[in-house]
Protein backbone atom coordinates (compact mmCIF):
# COMPACT_ATOMS: atom_id res chain seq x y z
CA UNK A 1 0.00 0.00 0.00
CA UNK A 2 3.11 2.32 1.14
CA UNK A 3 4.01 1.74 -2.87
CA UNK A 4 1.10 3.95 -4.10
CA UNK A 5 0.86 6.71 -2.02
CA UNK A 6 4.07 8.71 -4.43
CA UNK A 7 2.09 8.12 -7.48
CA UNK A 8 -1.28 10.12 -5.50
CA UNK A 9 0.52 12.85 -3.83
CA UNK A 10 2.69 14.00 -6.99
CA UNK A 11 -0.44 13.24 -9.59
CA UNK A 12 -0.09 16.65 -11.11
CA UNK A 13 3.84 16.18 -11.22
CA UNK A 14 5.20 18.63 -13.64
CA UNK A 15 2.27 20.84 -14.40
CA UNK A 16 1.75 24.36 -14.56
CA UNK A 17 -0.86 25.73 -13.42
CA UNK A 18 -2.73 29.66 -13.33
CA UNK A 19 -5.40 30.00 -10.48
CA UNK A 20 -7.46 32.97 -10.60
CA UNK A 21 -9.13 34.27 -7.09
CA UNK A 22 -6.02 32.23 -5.85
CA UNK A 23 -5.69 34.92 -2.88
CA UNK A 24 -8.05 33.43 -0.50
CA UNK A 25 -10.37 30.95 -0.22
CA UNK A 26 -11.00 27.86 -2.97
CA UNK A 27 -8.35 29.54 -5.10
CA UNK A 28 -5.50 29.77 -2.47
CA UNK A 29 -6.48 26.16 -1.14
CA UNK A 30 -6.83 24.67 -3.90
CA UNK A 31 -2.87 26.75 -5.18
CA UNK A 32 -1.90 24.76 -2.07
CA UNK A 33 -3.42 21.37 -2.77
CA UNK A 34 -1.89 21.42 -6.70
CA UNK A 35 1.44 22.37 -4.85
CA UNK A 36 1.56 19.31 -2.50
CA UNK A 37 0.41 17.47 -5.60
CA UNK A 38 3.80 17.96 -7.44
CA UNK A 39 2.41 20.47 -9.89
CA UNK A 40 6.01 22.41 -10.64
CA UNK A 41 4.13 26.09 -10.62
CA UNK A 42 1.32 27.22 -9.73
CA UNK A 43 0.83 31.31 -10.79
CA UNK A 44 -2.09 33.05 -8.29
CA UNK A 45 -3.67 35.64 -10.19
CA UNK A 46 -6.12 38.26 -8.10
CA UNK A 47 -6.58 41.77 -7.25
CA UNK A 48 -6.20 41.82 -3.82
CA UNK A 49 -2.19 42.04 -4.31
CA UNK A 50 -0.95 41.91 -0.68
CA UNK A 51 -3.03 38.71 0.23
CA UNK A 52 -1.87 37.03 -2.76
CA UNK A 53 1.87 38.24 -2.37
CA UNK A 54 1.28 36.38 0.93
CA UNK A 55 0.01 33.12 -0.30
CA UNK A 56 3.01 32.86 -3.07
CA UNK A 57 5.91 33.63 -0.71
CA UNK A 58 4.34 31.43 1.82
CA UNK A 59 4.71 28.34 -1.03
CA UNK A 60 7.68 29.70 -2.28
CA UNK A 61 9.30 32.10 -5.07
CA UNK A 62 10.71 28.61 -6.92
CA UNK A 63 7.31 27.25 -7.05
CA UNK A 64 4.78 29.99 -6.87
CA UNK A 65 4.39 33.69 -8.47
CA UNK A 66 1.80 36.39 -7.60
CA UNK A 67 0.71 38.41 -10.90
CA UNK A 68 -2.11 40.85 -10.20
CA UNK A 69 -4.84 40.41 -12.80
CA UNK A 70 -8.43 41.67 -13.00
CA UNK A 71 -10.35 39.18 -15.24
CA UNK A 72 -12.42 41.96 -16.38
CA UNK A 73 -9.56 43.33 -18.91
CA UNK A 74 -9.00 41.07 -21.34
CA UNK A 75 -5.84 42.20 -21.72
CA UNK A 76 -4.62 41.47 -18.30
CA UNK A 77 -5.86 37.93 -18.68
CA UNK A 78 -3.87 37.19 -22.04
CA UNK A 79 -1.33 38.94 -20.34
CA UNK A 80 -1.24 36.36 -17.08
CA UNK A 81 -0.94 33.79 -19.33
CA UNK A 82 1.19 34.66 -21.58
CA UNK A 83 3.99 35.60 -18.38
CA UNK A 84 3.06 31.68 -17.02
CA UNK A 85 4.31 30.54 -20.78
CA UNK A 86 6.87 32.75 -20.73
CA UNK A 87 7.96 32.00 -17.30
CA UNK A 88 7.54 28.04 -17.26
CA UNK A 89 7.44 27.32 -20.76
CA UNK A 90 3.63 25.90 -20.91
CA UNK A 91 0.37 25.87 -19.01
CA UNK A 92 -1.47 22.75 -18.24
CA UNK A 93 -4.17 23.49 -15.81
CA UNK A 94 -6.52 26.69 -15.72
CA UNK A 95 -8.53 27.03 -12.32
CA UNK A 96 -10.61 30.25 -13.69
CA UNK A 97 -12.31 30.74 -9.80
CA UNK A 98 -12.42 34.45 -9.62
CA UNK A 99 -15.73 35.35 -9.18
CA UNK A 100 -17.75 37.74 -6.68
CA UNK A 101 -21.02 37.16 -4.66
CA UNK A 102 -24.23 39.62 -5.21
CA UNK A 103 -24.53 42.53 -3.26
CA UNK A 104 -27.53 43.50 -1.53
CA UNK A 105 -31.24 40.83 -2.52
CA UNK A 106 -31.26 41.53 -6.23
CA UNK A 107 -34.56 39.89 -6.23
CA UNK A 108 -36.20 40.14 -9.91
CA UNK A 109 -38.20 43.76 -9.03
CA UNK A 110 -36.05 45.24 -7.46
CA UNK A 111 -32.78 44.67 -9.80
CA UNK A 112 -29.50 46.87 -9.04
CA UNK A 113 -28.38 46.78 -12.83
CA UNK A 114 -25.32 48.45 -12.01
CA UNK A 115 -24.58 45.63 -9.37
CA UNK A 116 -25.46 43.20 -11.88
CA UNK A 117 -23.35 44.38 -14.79
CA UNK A 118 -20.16 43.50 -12.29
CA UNK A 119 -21.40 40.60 -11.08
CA UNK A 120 -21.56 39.61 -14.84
CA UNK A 121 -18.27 41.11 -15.93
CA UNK A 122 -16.52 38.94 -13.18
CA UNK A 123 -18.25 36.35 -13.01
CA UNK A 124 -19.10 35.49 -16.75
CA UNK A 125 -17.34 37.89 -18.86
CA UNK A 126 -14.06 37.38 -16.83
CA UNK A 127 -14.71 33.63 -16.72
CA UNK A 128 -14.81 33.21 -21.03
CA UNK A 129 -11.92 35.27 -21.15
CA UNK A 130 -9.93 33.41 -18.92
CA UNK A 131 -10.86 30.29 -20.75
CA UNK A 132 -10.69 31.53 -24.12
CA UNK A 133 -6.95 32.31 -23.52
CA UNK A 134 -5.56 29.28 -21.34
CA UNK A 135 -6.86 27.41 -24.09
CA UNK A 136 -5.03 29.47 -27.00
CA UNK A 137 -1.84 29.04 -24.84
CA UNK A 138 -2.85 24.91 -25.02
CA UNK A 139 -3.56 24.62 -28.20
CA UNK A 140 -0.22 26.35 -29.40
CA UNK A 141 2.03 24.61 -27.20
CA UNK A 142 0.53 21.28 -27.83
CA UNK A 143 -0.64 20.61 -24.50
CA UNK A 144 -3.57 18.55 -23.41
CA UNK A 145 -4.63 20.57 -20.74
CA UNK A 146 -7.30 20.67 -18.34
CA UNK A 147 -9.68 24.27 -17.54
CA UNK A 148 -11.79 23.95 -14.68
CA UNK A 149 -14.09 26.46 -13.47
CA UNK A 150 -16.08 27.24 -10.55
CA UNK A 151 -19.33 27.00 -11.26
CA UNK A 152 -22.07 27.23 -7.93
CA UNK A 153 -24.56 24.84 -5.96
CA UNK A 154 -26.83 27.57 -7.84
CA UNK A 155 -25.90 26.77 -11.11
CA UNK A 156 -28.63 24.54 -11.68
CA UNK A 157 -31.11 26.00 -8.93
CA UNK A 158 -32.58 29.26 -7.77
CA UNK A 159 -33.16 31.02 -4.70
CA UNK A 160 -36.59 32.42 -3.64
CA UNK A 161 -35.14 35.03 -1.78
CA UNK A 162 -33.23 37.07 -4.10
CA UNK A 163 -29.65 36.76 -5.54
CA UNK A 164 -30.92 36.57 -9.22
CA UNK A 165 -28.04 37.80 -11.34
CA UNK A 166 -25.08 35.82 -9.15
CA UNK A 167 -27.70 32.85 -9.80
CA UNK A 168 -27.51 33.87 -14.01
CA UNK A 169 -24.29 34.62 -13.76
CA UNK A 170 -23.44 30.84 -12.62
CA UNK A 171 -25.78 29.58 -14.68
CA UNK A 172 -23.22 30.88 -17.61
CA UNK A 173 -20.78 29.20 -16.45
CA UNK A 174 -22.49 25.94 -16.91
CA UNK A 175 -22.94 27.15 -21.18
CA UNK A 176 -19.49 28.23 -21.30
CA UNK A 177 -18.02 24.86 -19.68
CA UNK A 178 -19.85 22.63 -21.70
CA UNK A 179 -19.34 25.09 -25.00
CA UNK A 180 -15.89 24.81 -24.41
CA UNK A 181 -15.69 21.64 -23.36
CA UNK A 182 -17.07 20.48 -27.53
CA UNK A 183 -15.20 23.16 -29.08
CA UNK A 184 -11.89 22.08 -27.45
CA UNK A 185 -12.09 18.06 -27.10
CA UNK A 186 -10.84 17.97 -30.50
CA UNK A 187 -7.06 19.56 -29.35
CA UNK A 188 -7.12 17.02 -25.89
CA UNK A 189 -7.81 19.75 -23.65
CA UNK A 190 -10.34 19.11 -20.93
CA UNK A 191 -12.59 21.61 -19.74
CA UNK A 192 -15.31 20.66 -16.77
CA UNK A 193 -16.15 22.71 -13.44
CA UNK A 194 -17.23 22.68 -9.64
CA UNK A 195 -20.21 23.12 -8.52
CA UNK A 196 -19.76 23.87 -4.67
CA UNK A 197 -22.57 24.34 -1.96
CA UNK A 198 -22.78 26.76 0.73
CA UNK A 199 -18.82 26.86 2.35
CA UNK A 200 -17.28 29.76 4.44
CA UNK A 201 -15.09 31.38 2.68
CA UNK A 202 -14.03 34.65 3.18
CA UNK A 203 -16.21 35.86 0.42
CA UNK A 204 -19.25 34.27 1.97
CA UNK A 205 -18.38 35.52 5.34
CA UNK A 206 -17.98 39.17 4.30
CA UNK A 207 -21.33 38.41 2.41
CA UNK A 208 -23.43 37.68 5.80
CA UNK A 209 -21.40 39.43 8.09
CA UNK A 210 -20.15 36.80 9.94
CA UNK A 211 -17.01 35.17 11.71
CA UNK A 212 -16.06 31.85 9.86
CA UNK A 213 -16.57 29.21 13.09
CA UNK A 214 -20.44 31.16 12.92
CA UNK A 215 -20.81 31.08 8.90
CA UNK A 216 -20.02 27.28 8.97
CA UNK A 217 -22.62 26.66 12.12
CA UNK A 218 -24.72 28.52 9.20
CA UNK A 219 -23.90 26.04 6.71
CA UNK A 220 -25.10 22.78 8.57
CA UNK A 221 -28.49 22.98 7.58
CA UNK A 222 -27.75 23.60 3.36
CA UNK A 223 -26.61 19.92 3.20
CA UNK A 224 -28.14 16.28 3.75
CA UNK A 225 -24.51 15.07 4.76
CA UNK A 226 -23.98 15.63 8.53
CA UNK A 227 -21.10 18.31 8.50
CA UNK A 228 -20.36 21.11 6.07
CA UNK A 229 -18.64 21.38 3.01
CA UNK A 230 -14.99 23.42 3.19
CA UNK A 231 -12.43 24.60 0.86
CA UNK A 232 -10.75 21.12 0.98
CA UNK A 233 -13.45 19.67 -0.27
CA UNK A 234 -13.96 21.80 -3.32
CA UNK A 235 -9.73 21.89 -3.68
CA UNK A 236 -9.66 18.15 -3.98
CA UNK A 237 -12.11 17.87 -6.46
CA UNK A 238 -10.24 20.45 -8.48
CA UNK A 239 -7.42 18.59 -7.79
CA UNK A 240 -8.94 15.65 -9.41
CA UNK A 241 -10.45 17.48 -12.73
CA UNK A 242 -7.07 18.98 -13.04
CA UNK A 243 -5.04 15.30 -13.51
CA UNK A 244 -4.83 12.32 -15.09
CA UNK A 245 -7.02 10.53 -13.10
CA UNK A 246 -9.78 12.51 -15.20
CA UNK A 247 -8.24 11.62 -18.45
CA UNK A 248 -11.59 11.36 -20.16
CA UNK A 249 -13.58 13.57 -18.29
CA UNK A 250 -14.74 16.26 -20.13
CA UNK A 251 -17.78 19.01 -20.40
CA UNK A 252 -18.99 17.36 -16.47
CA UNK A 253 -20.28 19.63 -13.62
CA UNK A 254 -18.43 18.51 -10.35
CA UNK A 255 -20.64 18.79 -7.42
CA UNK A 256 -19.13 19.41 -3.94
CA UNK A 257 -22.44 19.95 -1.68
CA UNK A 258 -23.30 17.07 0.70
CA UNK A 259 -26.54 16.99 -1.11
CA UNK A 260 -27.49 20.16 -1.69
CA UNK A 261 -30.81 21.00 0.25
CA UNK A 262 -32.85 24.28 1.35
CA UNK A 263 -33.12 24.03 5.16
CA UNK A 264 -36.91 24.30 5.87
C-alpha cells in the first residue's frame, strides 16, 4: 500500500498551473493542494495584491508567483498567461475561480443593474476570457490541458429570496463549460467545473457578516450530509479534474455539496 501513495501525492507532477481568485479561499487552497500534488508552478492571479503576495511567498518564489490580474480586462488575462508561458514554458491546468457574490437581494423587481453588470463582468465575462486564452496558450504549445471552473450549488437552482443575477451569472458558467468543453475536445484539452454548496469562505463571510466558526454553524443545515462542506473539499475535487485521473472527463459539472438541500 506504502508503494502507491508517491504516485497520488505528486499526480499533477510537472504541471503548470494559473489559479485565478487564488488569494483566499477555494483559489488559495486549492494553489496549495496542486502544490503538495507535485504540480512544478502554480501562478495566483487576483486583485487583492498583498493577500496574494502572501500566499506565493508562503509556497515559495521557486514554485509559486503572484501576478495581479483583474479578469475583467481582457488584456490582463492574455497577459497572465502569456507571463506563465513565458515564465515556465507551458500551461497545463486553468482554475478560472475568480468570481464575486451579489450585493444587496437583487430579487427580480427590485434589480441593481449596475450591481449586476459587475457581477456579470466577473463572473461570466471574466470567466470566457480566462478560458478563451488558457486554451489558446494549449492549443499552441501542444498541451492537453485541463480548464476547470467554478461554477455554484446555484448553477442549476434558484433562490426564492433574491440573488438573481449571481444565480444567471453561474448559470453561464455551466454554457461556457460545456461550449468549451465540444469546441476544445478535438485539441485534448479538458474543460469541466465545480459546482460547490454553501462553504465559508471569506467571500461568503464578508457576504453575511459573519465570523467563519459562525458562517459554517450557518452552513449545517444547506446539506443532507452531517457536516459542512470546506475549501478542501472543493480543492480536492479540483485537484482531481485537473489530472490524469480525469483523463476522459470532459464538459462534467463537479458537485461538492453534501446533497445540496434548502433548510426548511
Amino acid at each position: 500500500m506504502n508503494g502507491l501513495l508517491p504516485s497520488i501525492k505528486h499526480k499533477l507532477h510537472g504541471k503548470v498551473a494559473i489559479v485565478t481568485g487564488g488569494a483566499s479561499g477555494f483559489g488559495e487552497v486549492t494553489a496549495r493542494h496542486f502544490i503538495n500534488h507535485g504540480a512544478r508552478a502554480v501562478v495566483i492571479a487576483d486583485v487583492q495584491d498583498k493577500k496574494g503576495q502572501n500566499v506565493a511567498a508562503s509556497i515559495g518564489p521557486d514554485r509559486c508567483t503572484y501576478i495581479h490580474c483583474d479578469v475583467t480586462d481582457e488584456d490582463q488575462v492574455k497577459s497572465l498567461v502569456e507571463t506563465t508561458v513565458s515564465l515556465y514554458g507551458q500551461l497545463d491546468i486553468m482554475f478560472s475561480n475568480a468570481g464575486i457574490a451579489t450585493p444587496g437581494k437583487q430579487v427580480v423587481i427590485d434589480l441593481d443593474m449596475s450591481a449586476f453588470d459587475k457581477t456579470f463582468a466577473v463572473n461570466v465575462r471574466g470567466m470566457a476570457t480566462c478560458v478563451k486564452h488558457a486554451a489558446r496558450a494549449m492549443k499552441e504549445g501542444g498541451v492537453k490541458g485541463s480548464i476547470i471552473c467554478t461554477a455554484s450549488v446555484m448553477a442549476s437552482r434558484a433562490n426564492p429570496s433574491g440573488g438573481t443575477d449571481y444565480i444567471m451569472s453561474k448559470h453561464a458558467v455551466l454554457g461556457l463549460m460545456r461550449a468549451a468543453s465540444l469546441q476544445l475536445a478535438g485539441y485534448g484539452i479538458r474543460v469541466n467545473s465545480v459546482s460547490p454548496g454553501m462553504v465559508a469562505t471569506p467571500m461568503m463571510c464578508e457576504h453575511f457578516g459573519t465570523e467563519k466558526e459562525v458562517a459554517m454553524k450557518m452552513m449545517e443545515k444547506f446539506s443532507r450530509l452531517e457536516g459542512v462542506t470546506t475549501e478542501k473539499h472543493v480543492a480536492d475535487a479540483v485537484s482531481f479534474l485537473a489530472s490524469d485521473e480525469s483523463e476522459f472527463v470532459t464538459g462534467h459539472d463537479l458537485a461538492v455539496d453534501g446533497a445540496f438541500v434548502w433548510p426548511q
